[in-house]
Protein backbone atom coordinates (compact mmCIF):
# COMPACT_ATOMS: atom_id res chain seq x y z
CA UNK A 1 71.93 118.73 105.40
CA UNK A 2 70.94 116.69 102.41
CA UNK A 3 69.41 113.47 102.84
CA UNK A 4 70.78 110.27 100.71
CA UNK A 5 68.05 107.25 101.89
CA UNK A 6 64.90 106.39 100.67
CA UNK A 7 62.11 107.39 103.22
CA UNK A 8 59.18 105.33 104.71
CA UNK A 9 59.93 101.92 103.07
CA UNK A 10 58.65 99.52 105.33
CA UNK A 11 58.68 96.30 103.11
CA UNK A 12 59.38 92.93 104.25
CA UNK A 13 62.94 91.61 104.44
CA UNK A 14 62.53 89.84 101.14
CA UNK A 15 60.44 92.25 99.65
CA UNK A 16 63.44 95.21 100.06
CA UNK A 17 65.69 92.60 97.86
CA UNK A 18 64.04 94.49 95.41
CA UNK A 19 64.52 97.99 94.57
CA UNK A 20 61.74 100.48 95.11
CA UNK A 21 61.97 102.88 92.10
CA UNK A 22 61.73 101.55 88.67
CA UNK A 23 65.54 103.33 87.69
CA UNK A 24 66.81 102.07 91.00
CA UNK A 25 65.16 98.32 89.28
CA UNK A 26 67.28 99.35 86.19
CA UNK A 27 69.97 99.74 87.70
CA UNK A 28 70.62 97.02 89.34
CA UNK A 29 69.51 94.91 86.40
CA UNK A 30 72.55 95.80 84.58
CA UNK A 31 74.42 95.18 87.95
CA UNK A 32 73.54 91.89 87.43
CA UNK A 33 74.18 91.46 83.84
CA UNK A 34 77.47 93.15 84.04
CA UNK A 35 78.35 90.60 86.90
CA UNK A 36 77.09 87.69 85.69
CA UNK A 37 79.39 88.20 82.23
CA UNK A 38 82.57 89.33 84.05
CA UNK A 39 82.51 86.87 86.58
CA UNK A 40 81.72 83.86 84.25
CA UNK A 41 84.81 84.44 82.49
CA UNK A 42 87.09 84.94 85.49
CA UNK A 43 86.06 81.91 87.76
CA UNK A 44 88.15 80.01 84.96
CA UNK A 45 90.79 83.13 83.65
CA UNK A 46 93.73 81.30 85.40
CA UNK A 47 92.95 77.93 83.51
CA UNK A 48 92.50 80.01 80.66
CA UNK A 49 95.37 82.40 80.49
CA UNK A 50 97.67 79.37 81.83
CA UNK A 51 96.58 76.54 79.48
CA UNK A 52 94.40 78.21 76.60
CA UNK A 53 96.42 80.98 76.19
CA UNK A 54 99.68 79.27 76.92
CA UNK A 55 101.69 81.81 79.97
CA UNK A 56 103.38 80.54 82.81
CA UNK A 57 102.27 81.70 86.11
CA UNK A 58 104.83 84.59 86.18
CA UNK A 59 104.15 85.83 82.82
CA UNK A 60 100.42 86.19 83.76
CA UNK A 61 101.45 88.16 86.92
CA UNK A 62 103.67 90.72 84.90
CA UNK A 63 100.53 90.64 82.52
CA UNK A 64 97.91 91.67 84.90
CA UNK A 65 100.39 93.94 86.00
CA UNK A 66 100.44 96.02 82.92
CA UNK A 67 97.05 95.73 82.71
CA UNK A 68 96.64 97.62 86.44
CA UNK A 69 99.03 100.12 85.46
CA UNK A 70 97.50 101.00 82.13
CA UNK A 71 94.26 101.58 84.10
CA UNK A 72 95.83 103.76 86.61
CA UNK A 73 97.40 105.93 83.48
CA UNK A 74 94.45 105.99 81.99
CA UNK A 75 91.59 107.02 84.36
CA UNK A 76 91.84 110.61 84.92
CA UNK A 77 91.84 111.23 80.88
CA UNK A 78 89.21 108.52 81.07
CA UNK A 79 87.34 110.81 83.43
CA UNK A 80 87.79 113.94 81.04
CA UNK A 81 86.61 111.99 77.84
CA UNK A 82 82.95 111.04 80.07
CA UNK A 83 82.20 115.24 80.87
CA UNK A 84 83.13 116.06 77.16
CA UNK A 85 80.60 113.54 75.38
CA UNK A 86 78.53 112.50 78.62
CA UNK A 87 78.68 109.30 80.61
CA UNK A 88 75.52 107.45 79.25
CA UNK A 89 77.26 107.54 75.50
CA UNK A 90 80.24 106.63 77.17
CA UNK A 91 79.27 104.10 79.50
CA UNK A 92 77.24 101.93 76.37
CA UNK A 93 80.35 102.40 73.99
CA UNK A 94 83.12 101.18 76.51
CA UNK A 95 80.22 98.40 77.20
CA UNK A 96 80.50 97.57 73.64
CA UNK A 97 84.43 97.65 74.01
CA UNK A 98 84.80 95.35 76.61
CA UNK A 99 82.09 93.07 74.91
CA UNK A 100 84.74 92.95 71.78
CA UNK A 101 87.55 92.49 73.59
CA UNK A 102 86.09 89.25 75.49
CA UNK A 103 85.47 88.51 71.53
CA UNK A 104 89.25 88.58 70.99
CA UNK A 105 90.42 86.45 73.46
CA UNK A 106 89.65 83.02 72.36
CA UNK A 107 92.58 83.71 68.98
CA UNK A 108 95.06 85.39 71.33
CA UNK A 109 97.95 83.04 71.94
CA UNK A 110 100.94 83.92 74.04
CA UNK A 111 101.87 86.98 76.09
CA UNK A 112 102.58 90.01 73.73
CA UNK A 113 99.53 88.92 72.16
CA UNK A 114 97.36 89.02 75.62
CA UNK A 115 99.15 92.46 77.14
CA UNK A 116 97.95 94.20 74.02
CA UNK A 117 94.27 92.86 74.65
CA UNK A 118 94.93 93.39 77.87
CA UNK A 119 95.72 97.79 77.38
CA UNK A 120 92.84 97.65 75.45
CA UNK A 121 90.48 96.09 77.94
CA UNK A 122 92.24 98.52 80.84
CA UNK A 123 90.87 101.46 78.09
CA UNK A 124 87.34 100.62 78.25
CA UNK A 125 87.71 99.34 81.69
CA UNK A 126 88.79 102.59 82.77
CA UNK A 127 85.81 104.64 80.67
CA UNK A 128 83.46 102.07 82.08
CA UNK A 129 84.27 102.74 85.61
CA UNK A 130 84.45 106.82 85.14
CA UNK A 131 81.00 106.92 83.06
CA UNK A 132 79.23 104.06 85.55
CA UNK A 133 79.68 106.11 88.19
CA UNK A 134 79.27 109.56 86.75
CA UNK A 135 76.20 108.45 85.23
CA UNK A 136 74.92 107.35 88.60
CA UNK A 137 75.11 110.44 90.70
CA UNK A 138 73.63 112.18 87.80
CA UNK A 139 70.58 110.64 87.14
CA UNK A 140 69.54 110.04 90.66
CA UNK A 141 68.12 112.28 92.95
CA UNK A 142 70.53 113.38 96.29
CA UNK A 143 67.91 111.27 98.11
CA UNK A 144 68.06 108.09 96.49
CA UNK A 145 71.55 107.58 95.79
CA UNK A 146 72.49 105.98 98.62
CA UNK A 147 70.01 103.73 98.71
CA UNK A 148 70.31 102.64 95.26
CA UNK A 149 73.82 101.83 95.15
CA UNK A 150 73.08 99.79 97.79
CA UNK A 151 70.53 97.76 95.88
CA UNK A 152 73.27 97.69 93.06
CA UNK A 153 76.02 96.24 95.04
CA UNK A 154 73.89 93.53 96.19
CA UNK A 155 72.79 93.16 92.78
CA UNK A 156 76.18 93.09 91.48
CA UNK A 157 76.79 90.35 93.94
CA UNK A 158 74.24 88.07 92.76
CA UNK A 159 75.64 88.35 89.49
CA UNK A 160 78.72 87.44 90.37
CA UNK A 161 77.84 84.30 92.43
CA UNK A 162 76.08 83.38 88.93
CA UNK A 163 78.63 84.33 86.82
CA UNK A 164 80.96 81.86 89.03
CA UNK A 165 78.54 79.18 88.73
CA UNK A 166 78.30 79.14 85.25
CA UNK A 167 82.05 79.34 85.03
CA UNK A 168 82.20 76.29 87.91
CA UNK A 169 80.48 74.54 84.96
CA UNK A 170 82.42 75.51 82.23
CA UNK A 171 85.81 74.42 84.63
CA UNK A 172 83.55 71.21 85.63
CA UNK A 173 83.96 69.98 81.33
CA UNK A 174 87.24 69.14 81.77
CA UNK A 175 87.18 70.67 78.00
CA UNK A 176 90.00 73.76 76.94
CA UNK A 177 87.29 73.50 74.27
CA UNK A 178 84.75 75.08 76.57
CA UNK A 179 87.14 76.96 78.53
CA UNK A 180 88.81 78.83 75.42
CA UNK A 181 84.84 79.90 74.21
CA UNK A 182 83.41 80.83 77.14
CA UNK A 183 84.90 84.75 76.62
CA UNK A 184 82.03 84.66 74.15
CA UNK A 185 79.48 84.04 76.79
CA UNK A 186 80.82 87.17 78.57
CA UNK A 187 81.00 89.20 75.05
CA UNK A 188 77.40 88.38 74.46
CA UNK A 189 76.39 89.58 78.28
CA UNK A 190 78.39 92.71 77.43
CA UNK A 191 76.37 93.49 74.39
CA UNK A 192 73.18 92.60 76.50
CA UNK A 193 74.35 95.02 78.90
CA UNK A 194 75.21 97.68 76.49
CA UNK A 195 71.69 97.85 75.05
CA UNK A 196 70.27 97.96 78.27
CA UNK A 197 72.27 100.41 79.15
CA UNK A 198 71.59 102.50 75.93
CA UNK A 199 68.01 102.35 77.21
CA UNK A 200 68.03 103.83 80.63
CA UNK A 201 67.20 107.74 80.51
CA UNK A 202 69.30 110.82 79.54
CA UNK A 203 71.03 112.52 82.72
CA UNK A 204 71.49 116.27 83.25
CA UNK A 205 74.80 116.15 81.77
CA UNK A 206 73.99 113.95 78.54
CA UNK A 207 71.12 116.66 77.60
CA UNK A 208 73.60 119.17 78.57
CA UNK A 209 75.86 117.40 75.56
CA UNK A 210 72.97 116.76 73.68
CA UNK A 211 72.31 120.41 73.45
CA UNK A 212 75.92 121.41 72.85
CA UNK A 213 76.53 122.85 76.31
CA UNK A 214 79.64 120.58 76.39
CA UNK A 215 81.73 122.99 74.42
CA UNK A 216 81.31 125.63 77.39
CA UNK A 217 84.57 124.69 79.71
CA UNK A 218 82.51 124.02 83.67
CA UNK A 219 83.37 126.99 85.68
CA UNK A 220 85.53 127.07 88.90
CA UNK A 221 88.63 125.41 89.15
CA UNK A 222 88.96 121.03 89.27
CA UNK A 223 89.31 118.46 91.28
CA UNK A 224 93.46 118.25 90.80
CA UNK A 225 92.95 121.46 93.20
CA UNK A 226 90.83 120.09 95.36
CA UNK A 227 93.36 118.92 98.02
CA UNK A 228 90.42 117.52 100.03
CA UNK A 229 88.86 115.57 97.70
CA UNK A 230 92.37 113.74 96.91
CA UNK A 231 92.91 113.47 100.52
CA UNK A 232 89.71 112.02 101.59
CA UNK A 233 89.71 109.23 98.66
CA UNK A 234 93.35 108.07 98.85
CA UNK A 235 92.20 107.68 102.44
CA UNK A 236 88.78 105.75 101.38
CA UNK A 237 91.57 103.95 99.20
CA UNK A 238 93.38 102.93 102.36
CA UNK A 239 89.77 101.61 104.01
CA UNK A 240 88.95 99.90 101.14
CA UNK A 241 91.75 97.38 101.77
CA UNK A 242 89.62 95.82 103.91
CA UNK A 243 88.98 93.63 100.23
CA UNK A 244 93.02 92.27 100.63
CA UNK A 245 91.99 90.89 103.77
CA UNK A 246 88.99 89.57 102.71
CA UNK A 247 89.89 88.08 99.33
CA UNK A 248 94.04 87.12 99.94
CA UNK A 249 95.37 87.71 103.46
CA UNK A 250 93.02 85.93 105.14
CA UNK A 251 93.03 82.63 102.97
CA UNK A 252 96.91 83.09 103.11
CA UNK A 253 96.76 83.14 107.20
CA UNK A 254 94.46 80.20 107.30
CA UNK A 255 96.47 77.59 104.79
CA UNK A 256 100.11 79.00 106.26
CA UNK A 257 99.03 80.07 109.77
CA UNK A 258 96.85 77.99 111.13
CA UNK A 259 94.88 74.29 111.55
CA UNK A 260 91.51 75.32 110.05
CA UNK A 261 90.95 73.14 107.23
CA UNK A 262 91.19 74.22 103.45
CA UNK A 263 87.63 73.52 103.12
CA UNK A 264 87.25 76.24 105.40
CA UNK A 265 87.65 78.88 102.89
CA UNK A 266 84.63 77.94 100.61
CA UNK A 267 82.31 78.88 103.73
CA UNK A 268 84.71 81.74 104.42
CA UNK A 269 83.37 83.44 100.68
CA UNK A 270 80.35 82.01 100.73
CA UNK A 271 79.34 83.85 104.15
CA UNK A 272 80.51 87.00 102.76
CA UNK A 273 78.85 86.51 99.45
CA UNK A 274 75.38 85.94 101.20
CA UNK A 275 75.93 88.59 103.31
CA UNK A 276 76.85 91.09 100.40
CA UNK A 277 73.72 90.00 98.91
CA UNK A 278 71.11 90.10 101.64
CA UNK A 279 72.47 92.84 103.56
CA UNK A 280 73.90 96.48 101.74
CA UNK A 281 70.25 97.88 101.77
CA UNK A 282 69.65 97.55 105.30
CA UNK A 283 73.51 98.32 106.41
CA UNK A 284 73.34 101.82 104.32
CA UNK A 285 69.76 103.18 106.09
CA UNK A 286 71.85 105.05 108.40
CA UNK A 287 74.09 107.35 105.87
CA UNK A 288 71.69 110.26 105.20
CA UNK A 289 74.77 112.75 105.24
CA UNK A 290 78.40 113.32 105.66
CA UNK A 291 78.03 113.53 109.19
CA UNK A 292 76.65 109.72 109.14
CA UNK A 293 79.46 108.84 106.34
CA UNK A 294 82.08 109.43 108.95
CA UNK A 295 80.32 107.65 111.66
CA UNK A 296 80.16 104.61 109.23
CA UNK A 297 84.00 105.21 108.44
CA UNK A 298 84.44 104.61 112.55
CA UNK A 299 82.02 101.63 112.57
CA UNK A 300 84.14 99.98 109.87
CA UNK A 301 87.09 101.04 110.54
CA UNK A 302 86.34 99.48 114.33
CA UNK A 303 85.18 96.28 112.27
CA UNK A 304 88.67 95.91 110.76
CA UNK A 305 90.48 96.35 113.64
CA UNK A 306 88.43 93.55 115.50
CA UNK A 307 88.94 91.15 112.21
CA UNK A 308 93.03 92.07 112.64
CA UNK A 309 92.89 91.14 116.36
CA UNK A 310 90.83 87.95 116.26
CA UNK A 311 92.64 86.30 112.97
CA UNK A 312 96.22 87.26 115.12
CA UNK A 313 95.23 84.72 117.93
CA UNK A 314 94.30 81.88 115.31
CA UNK A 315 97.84 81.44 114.94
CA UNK A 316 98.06 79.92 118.90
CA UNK A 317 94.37 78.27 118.85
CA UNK A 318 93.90 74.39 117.78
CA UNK A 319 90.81 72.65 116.54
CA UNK A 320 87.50 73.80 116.53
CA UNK A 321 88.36 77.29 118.27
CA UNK A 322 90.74 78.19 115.25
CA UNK A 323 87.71 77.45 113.03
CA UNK A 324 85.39 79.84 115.03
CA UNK A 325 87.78 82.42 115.22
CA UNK A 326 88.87 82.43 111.35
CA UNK A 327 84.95 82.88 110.51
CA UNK A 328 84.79 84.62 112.66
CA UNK A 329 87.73 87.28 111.17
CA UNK A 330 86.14 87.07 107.83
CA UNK A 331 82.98 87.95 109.19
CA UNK A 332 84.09 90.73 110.65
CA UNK A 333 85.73 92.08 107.52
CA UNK A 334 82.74 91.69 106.16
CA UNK A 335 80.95 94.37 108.31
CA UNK A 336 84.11 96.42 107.54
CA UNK A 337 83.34 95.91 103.92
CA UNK A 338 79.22 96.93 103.95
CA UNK A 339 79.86 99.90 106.54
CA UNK A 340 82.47 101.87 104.56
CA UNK A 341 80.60 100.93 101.35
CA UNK A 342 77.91 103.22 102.79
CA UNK A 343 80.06 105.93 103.57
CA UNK A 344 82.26 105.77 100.56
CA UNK A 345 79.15 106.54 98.02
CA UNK A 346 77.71 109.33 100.44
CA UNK A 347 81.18 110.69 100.02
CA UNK A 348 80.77 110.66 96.27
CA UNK A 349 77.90 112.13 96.11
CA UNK A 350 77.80 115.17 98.32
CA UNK A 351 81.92 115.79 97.40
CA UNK A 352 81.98 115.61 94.04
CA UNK A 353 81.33 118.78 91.40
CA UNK A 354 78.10 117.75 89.51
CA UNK A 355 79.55 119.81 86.53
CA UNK A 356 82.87 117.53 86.69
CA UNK A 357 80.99 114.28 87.27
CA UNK A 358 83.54 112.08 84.96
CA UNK A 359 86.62 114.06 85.66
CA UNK A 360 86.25 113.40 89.63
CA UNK A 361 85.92 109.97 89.01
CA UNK A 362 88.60 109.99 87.00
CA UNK A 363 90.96 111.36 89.99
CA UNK A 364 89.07 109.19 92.34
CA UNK A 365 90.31 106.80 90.81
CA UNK A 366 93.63 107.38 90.67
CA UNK A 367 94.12 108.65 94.38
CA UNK A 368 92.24 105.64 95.52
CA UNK A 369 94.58 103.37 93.58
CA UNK A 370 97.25 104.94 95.54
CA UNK A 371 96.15 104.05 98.71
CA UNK A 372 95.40 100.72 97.75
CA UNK A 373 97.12 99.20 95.54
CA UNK A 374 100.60 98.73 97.72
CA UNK A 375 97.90 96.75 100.78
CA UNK A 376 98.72 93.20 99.01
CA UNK A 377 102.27 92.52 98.98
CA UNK A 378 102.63 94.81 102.47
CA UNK A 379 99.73 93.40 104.10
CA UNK A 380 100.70 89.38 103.50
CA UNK A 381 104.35 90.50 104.46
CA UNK A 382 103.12 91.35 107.53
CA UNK A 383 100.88 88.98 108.55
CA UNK A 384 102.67 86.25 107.55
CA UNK A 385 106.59 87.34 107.87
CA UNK A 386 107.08 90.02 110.70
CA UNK A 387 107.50 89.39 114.29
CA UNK A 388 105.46 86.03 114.15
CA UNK A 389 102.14 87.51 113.90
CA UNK A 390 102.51 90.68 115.32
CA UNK A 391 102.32 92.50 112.12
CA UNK A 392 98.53 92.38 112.01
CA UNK A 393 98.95 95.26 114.78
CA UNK A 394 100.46 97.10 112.26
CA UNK A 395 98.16 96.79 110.02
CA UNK A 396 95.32 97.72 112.48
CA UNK A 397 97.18 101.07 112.97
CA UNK A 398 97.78 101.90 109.30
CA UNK A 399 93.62 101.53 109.59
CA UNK A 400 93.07 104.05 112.31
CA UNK A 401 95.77 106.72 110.96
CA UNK A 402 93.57 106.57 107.42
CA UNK A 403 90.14 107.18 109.40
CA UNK A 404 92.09 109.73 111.51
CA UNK A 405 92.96 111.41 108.70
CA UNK A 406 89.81 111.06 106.27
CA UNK A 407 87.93 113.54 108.81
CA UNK A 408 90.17 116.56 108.04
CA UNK A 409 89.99 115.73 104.55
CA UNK A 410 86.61 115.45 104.16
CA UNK A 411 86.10 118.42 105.67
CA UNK A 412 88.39 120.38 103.74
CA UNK A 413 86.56 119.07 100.46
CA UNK A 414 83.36 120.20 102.28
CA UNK A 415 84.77 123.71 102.37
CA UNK A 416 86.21 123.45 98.63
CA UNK A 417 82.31 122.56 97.55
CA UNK A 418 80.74 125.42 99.04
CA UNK A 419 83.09 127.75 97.63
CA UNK A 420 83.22 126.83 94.06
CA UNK A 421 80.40 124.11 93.16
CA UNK A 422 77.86 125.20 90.78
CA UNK A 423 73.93 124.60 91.82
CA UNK A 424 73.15 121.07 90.82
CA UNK A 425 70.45 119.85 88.18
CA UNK A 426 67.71 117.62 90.13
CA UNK A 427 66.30 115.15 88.48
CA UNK A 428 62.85 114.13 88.96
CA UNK A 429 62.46 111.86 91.83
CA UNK A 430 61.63 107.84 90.74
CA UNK A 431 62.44 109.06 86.93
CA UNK A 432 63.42 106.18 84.54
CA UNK A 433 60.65 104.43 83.21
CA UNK A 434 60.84 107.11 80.17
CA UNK A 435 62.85 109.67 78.75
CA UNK A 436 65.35 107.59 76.71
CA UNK A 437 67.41 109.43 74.58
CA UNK A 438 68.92 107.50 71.72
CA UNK A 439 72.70 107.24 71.52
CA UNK A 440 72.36 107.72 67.76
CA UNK A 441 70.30 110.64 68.23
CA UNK A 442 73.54 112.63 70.04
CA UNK A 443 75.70 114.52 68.33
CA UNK A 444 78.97 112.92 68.06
């Protein structure tokens, strides 16, 4: 058994905020840039696309639409693209992409206009996501990656409750002015991020490029035959729609469902944000293996369930109880969110071929989609539509039958691994404060 947490850190609460290795440090930085840049421009996007841009509500929904399809179709050749020129060079370029795109978007007018953006933006979105990740297992050592993700996502979180401050104060103007330049704030924090990305050190696979290994096809066979691999992250897909709860069913329940008042909600995200912030490196001690992964998967799986059956019986309480009880749903989703985030990247990185780093995200990606993307519409019908309330049953079994069936799955990909994985390249524990390798440098 591998371990995936950092030993012997005994800091303070505050003091393990911070991460204890300077790449882990690095990392998270550009969490945090990435974050703040994104999330500065969407606190306002629906003023934006609405007023700035000119769509009605509908046309922006078809719009985003096409933009979630074009990143389904595009992230397993996404994936293919990061092993052939290696994720570092990748991940800075798409950077750079996205970073022009936000450019573009203060002179689009009009929906043709934005759907083309927006198929461009899916493009680097969906190189981004394939090289971020690829890049991650590979420069990290088996026994920090855990760990470090979990500084990252609570990184990433601060970022975004920045991001959505600055964009509260761009919405706060009054000004379309403001509102139609702030994609230039983002652009610039793309660029930022970019370079600082361009800075952090080679992994195995970009010297591997570097040194024109990449022309030699990875031996054994990939991850579309690895049944177990698809399996177990359509299933993670399936958890992961713990975030539909969180973010629309929920907030749906309470305004439609319920007394609570409206204001309710700002507490409802704000809990979850601190939460996400304070907590992941604590919540992820436990996962040192794939054994502890799946215990996680019950934990939040259990957490889900509890959040389905306490936001059911809002719909008879009154008053103060109905308050209680709603925070108390949300904060329960919540624990379903930081256990299975645990599991999820122990699952990527003891399942996934370290010769095929981007292509397995690629097809994580696009099994994952598949067993999320159909929660919103199903989950809200539901809740709010079938058998007065009843439906949230339902979705409390669709939970259990994914974690029922992730166990098989991941089991099967366990058994795929040891048959036809390659050894993997170890990098050198704590590595990242040098050993940059210039993007220009590569061969193209």
């Amino acid at each position: 058994m591998t371990t995936t947490a950092l030993p012997g850190d005994q800091r303070g609460f505050f003091r393990r905020l911070i991460p204890p290795t300077p790449l882990s440090r690095r990392l998270a930085t550009q969490s945090m840039l990435f974050a703040t840049g994104e999330s500065t421009f969407m606190t306002g996007s629906a003023v934006f696309l609405t007023l700035v841009v000119g769509m009605s509500a509908g046309k922006v929904g078809i719009a985003l639409t096409i933009m979630g399809v074009a990143e389904f179709l595009f992230a397993y050749p996404a994936g293919r693209v990061v092993d052939r020129f290696g994720p570092k060079r990748i991940w800075a370029l798409s950077t750079v992409g996205r970073g022009v795109v936000f450019c573009a978007l203060p002179f689009v007018s009009g929906f043709q206009e934005y759907v083309a953006v927006a198929v461009v933006f899916a493009l680097f979105g969906s190189l981004g996501a394939s090289s971020h990740q690829a890049y991650v297992l590979d420069v990290l050592p088996r026994n920090e990656r855990v760990e470090t993700q979990a500084y990252m996502y609570s990184w990433l979180n601060v970022g975004h409750t920045l991001g959505a401050m600055l964009g509260g104060i761009a919405l706060a103007t009054d000004s379309l002015t403001v509102i139609r330049w702030t994609p230039f704030f983002a652009a610039a924090m793309m660029l930022a991020n970019a370079f600082w990305v361009s800075r952090l050190p080679a992994a195995p696979h970009d010297l591997r490029v570097a040194s024109g290994e990449r022309r030699a096809k990875p031996p054994g066979p990939g991850p579309i035959r690895n049944l177990g691999w698809i399996l177990t992250t359509f299933f993670m897909g399936v958890l992961w729609t713990n975030q539909v709860l969180l973010q629309i069913v929920i907030p749906l329940w309470l305004v439609e469902a319920t007394d609570a008042p409206h204001v309710l909600l700002a507490w409802l995200f704000g809990t979850n944000t601190v939460l996400c912030i304070f907590l992941p490196a604590y919540t992820s001690r436990g996962v040192r293996n794939l054994r502890d992964a799946m215990r996680y998967t019950w934990i939040s799986s259990a957490f889900f369930i509890a959040s389905c059956v306490v936001t059911m019986i809002t719909h008879s309480t009154v008053g103060l109880i109905t308050v209680l009880l709603v925070w108390l749903g949300h904060l329960t989703v919540t624990g379903a969110e930081l256990a299975i985030s645990g599991a999820s990247w122990s699952f990527e990185a003891e399942l996934s071929d370290p010769a095929r780093r981007g292509e397995y995200q690629g097809v994580q990606e696009v099994s994952s989609a598949l067993g999320f993307q159909w929660a919103p519409a199903l989950y809200t019908w539901l809740a709010l539509s079938w058998a007065g309330g009843q439906g949230w049953l339902v979705i409390a079994g669709i939970i259990v039958v994914a974690t029922l069936g992730l166990g098989p799955s991941v089991r099967m990909a366990e058994r795929f691994r040891d048959a036809h994985f390659p050894p993997e390249d170890e990098p050198t524990p704590g590595a990242g404060a040098g050993a940059d390798v210039d993007l220009a440098a590569e061969p193209s």
